[in-house]
Each structure stands twice: as C-alpha cells, then as structure tokens.
C-alpha atoms as a PDB file:
ATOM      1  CA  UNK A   1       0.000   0.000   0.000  1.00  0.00           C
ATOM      2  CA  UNK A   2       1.281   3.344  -0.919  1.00  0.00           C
ATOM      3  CA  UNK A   3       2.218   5.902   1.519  1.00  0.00           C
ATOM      4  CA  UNK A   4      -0.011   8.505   1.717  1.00  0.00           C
ATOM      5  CA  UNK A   5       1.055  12.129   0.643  1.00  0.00           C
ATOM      6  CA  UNK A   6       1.258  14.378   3.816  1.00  0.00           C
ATOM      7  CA  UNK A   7       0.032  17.827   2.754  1.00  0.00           C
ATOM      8  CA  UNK A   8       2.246  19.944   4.621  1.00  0.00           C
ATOM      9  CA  UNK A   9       5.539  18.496   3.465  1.00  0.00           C
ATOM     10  CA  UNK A  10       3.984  18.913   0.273  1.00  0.00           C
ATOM     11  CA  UNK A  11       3.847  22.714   0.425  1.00  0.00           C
ATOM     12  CA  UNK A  12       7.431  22.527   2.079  1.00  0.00           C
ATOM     13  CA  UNK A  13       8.449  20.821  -1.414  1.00  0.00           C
ATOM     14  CA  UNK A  14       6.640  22.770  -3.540  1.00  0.00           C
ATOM     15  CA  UNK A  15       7.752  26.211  -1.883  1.00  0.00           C
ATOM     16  CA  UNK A  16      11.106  25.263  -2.006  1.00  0.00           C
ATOM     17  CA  UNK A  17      10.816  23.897  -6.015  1.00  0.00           C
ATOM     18  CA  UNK A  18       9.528  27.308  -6.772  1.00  0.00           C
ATOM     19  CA  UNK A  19      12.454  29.366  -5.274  1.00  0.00           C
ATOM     20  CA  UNK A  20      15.191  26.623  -6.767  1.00  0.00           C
ATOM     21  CA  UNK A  21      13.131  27.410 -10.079  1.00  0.00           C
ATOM     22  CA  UNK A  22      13.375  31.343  -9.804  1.00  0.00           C
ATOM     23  CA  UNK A  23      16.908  30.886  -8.797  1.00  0.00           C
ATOM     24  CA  UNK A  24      17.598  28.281 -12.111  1.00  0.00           C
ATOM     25  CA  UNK A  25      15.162  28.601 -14.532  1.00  0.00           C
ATOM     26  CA  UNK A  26      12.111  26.337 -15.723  1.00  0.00           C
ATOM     27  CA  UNK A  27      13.821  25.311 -19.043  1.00  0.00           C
ATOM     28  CA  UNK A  28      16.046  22.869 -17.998  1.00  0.00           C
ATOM     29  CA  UNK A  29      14.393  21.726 -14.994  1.00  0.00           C
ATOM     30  CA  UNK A  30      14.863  18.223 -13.812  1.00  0.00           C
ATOM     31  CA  UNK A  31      14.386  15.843 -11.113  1.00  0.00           C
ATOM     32  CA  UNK A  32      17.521  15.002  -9.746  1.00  0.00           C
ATOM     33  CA  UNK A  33      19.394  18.255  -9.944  1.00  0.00           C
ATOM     34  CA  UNK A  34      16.108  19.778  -7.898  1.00  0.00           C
ATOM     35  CA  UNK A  35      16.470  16.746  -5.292  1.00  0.00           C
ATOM     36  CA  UNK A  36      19.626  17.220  -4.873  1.00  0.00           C
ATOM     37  CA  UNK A  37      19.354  20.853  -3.947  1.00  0.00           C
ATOM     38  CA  UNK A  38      16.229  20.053  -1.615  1.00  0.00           C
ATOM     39  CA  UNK A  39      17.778  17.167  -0.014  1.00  0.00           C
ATOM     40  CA  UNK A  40      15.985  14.415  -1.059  1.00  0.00           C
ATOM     41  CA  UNK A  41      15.417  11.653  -3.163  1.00  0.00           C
ATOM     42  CA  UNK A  42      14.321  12.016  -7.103  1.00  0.00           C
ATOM     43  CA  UNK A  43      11.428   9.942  -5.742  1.00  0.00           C
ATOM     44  CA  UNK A  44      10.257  12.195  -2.724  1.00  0.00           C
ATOM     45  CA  UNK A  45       9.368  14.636  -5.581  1.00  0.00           C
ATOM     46  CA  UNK A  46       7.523  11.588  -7.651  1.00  0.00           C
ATOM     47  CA  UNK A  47       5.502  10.462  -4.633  1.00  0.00           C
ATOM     48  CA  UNK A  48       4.403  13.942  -3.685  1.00  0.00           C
ATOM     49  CA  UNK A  49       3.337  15.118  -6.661  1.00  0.00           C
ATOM     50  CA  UNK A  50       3.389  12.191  -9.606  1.00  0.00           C
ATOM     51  CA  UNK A  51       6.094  13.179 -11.889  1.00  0.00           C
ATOM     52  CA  UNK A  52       7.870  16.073 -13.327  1.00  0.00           C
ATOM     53  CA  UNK A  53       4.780  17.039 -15.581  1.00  0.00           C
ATOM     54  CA  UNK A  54       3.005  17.745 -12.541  1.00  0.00           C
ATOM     55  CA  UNK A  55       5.894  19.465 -10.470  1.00  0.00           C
ATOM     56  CA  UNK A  56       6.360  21.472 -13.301  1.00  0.00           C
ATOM     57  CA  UNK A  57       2.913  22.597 -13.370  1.00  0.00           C
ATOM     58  CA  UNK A  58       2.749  23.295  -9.696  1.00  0.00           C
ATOM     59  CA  UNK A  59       5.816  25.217  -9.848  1.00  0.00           C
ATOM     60  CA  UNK A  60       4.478  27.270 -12.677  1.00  0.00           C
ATOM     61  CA  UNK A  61       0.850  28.170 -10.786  1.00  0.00           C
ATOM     62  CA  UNK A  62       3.069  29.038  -7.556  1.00  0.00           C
ATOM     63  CA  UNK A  63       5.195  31.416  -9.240  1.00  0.00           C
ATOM     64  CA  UNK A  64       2.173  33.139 -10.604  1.00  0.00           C
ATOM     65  CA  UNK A  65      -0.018  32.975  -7.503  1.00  0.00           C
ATOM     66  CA  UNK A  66       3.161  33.661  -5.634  1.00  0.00           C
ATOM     67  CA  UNK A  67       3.867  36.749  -7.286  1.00  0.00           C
ATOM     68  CA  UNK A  68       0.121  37.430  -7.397  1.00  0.00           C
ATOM     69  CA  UNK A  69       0.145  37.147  -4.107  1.00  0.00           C
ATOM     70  CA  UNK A  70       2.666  39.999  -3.383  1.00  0.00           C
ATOM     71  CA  UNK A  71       1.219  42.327  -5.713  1.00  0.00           C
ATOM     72  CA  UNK A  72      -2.121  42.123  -3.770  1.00  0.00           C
ATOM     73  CA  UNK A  73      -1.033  42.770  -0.484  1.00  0.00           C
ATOM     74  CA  UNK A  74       1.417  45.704  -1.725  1.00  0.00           C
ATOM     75  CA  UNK A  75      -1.583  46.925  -3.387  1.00  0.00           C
ATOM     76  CA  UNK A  76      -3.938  47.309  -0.162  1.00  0.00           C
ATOM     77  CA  UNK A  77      -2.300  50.708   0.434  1.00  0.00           C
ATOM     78  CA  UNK A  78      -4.416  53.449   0.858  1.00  0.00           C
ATOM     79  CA  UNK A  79      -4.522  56.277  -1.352  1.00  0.00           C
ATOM     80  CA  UNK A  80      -1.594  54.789  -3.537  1.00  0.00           C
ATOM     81  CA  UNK A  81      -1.945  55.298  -6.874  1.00  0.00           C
ATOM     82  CA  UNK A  82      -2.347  51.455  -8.248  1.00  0.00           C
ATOM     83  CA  UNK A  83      -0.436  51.673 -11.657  1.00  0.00           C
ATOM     84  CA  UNK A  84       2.399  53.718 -10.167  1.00  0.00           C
ATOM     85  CA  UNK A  85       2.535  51.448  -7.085  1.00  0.00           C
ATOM     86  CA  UNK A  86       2.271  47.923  -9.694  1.00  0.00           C
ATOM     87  CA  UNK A  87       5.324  49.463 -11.721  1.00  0.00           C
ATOM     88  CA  UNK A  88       7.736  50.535  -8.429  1.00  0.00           C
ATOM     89  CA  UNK A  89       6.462  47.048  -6.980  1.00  0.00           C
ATOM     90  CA  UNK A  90       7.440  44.796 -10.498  1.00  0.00           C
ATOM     91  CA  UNK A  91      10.161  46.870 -11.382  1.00  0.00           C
ATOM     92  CA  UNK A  92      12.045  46.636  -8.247  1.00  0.00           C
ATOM     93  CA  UNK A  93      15.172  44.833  -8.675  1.00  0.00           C
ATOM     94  CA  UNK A  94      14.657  42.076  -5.870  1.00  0.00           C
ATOM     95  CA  UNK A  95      11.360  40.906  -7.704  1.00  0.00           C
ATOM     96  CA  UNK A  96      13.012  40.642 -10.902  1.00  0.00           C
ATOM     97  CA  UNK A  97      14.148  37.140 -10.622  1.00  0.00           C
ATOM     98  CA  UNK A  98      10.288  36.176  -9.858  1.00  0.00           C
ATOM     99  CA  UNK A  99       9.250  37.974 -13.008  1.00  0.00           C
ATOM    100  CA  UNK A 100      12.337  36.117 -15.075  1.00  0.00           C
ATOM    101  CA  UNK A 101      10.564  32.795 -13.747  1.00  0.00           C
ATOM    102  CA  UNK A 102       7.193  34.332 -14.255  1.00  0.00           C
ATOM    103  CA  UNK A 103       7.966  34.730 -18.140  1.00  0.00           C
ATOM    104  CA  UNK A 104       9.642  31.540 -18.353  1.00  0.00           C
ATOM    105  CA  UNK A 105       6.607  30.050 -17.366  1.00  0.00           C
ATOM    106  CA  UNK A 106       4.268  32.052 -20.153  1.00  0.00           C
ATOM    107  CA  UNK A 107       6.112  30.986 -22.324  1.00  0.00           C
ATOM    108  CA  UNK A 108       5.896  27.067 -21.784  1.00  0.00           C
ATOM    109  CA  UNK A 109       2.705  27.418 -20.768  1.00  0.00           C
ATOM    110  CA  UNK A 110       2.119  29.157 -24.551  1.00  0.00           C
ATOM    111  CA  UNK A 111       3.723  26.529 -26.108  1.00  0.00           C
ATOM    112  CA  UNK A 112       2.349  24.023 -24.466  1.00  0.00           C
ATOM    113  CA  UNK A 113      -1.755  25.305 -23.931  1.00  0.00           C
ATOM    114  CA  UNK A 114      -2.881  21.840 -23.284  1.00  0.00           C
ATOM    115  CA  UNK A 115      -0.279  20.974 -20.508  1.00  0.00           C
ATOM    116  CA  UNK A 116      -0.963  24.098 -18.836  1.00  0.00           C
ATOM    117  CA  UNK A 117      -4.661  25.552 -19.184  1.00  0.00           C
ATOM    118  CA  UNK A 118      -4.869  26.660 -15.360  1.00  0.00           C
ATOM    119  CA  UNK A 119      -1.954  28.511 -15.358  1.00  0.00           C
ATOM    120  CA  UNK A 120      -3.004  30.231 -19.176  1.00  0.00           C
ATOM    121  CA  UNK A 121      -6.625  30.186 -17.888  1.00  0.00           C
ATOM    122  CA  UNK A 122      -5.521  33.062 -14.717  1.00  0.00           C
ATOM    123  CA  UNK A 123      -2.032  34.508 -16.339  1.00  0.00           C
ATOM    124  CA  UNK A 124      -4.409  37.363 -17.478  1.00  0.00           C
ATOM    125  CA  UNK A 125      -7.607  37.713 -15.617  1.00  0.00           C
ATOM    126  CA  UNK A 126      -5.750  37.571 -11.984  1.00  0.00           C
ATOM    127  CA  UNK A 127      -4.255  40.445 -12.904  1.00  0.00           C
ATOM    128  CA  UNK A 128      -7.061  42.749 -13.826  1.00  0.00           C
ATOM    129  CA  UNK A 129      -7.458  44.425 -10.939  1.00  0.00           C
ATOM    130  CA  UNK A 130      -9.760  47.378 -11.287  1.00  0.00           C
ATOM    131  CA  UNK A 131     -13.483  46.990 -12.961  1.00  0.00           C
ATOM    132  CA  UNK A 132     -12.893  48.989 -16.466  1.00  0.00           C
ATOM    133  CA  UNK A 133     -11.493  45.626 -18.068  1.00  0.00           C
ATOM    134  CA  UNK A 134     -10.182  47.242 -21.341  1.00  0.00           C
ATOM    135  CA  UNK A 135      -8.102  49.877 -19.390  1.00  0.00           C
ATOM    136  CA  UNK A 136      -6.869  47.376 -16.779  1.00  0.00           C
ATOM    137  CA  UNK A 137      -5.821  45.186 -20.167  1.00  0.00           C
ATOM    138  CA  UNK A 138      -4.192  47.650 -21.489  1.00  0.00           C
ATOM    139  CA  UNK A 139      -2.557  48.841 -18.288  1.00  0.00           C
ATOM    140  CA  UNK A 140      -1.258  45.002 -17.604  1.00  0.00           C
ATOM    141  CA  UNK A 141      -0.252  44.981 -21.262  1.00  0.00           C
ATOM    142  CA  UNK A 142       2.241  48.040 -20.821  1.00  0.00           C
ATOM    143  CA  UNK A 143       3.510  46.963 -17.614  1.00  0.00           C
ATOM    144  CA  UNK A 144       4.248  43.400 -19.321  1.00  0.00           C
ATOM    145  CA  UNK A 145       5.711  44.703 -21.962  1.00  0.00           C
ATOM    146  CA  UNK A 146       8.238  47.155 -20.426  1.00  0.00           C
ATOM    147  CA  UNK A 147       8.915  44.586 -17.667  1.00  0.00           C
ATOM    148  CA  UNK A 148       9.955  42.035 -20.540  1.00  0.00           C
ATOM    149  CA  UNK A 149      12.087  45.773 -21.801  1.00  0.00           C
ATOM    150  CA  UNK A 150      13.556  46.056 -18.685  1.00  0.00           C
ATOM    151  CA  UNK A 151      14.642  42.468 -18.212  1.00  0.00           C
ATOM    152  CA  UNK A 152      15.989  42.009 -21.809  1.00  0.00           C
ATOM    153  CA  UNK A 153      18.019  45.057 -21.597  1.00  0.00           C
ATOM    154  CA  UNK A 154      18.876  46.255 -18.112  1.00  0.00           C
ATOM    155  CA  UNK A 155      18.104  49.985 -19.275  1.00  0.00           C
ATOM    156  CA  UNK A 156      15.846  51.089 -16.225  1.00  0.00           C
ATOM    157  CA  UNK A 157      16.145  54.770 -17.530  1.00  0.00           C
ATOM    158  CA  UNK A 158      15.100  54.304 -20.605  1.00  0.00           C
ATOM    159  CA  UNK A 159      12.189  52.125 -19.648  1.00  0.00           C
ATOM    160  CA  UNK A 160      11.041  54.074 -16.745  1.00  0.00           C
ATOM    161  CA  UNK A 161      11.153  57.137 -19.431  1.00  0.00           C
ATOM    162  CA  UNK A 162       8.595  55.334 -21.458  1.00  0.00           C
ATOM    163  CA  UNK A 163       7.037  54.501 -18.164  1.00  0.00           C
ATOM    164  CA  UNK A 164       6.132  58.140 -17.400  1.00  0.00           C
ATOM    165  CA  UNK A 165       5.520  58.760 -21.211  1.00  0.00           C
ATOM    166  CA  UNK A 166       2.602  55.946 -20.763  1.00  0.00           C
ATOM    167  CA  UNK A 167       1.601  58.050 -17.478  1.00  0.00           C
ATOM    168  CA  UNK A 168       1.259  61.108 -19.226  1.00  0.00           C
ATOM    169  CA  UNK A 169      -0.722  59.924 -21.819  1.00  0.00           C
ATOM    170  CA  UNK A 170      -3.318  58.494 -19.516  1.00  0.00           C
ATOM    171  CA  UNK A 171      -6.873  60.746 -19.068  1.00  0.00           C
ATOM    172  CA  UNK A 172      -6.934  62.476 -15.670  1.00  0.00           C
ATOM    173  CA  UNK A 173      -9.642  61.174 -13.506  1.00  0.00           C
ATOM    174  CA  UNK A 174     -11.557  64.038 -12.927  1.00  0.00           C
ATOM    175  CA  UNK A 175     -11.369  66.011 -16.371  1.00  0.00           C
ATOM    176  CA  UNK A 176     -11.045  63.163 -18.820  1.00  0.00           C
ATOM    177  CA  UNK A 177      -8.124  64.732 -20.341  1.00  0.00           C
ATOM    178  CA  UNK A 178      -4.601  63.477 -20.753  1.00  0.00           C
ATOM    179  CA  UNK A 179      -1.935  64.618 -17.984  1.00  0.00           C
ATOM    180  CA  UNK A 180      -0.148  66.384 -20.421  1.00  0.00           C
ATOM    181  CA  UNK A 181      -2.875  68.837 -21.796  1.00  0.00           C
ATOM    182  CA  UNK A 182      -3.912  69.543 -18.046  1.00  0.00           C
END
C-alpha cells in the first residue's frame, strides 16, 4: 500500500521547487538536480506530486499565484496610486528574478496550452485588478511589456522614461483629459 502524501511536506516541497526554479530557470528543470538541492530523493518529488509534468505545473501556478500574491497585499495601500505602485512594486530589482521565472513560465505554458490551461486560464484575468477591463488590459499589457524591456536590456532609464511617457498619456480622472494637456 502506498504511503499517503502528507500535505504539509507537500507545500514545504513545492515552496522550495519554486524558489530553486526562480533561482535556475524552468527550461532545464529536472528531477535530480532539484532533489539534490532540496535534499531528497528524485522519488520524494515523484511520490508527492506524480512526476515532473506535474511538479512542473505546480511550480508554474506558484510562481504566478506567488507573485500574485505579493502584488495584492502591496496593493492594499491606501490612497496609492495602483499603476504607479504595480510598476515601483514589479520593477524593483529584488522581484526581478520572480518575473524572469514568471515569463519563463508564459512561455511554456504558450507553447504548451494543453499541458498548462490553469496557469493560461488566470495569467491574465488575476491580474485585472480594477473593474474597467479594457483599461486594466491595457494597463497590464504596458507593464508586461516594459517589464519584458527592462529584463531584456537592463536599461531602467530608458524604460522608466517610457514609463512616465505611458503616465502622461493616460486621461486624468476628474477632467477626462490626458496629464499632459492639463
């Protein structure tokens, strides 16, 4: 009779998969090397969750609700402006290795829809925040893109330029004009 999978040491397993992955990547990703690095045996990770398929797909949903997960609670501040804040919050260096991961992940997950329809079925709609949906796309679009920018390159001054271009163009709340005809 098979043991049966304990729950907690699960999430130990998992948690520590998903910070081995940010620290080395998705792509080349397998068993051993990760088993090593948490201590145990290739077939701890098999027993707890079923094969590398699976791990992989955990890790991929943890990175995103992990990073989800930050942005949220950064985001409770009151009277912070929630587009500036998600930029300073993404853009920060320390969060850039999550983001590296995070696009890692998209990308698999793109390639492979049918492996990974949870993680492609929230990638988008967990992040729109705010209740006009087509300015909350676009908003998550911009931030994606100059994220991907900003990790490609390494020029923050340039990108946070085009950052506050972006902010400029943006309505004001009250008037409905841009901020650079105000």
């Amino acid at each position: 009779m098979p043991r049966p999978i304990d729950p907690n040491r699960r999430q130990q397993l998992l948690e520590a998969s998903i910070d081995y992955a940010v620290e080395h990547g998705l792509s080349d990703l397998t068993l051993r090397p990760l088993a090593d690095a948490l201590g145990v045996m290739p077939n701890t990770l098999v027993h707890h969750f079923g094969g590398k398929e699976e791990l992989l797909s955990a890790i991929l949903n943890g990175v995103r609700d992990r990073l989800q997960g930050m942005m949220r609670a950064e985001m409770q501040h009151p009277g912070s402006d929630p587009l500036r804040g998600a930029w300073r919050w993404t853009s920060s260096p320390e969060r850039l290795p999550f983001f590296r991961s995070f696009f890692e992940a998209y990308g698999l997950a793109l390639r492979q829809p049918d492996r990974f329809t949870r993680f492609l079925g929230r990638v988008v709609t967990d992040w729109l925040v705010t209740p006009d949906v087509p300015r909350a796309t676009l908003d998550l679009a911009v931030l994606r893109g100059l994220l991907l920018d900003l990790l490609t390159t390494g020029e923050r001054n340039r990108v946070e330029q085009a950052f506050a271009l972006y902010l400029a163009s943006l309505p004001t709340p009250a008037t409905g004009t841009s901020a650079t005809e105000v």
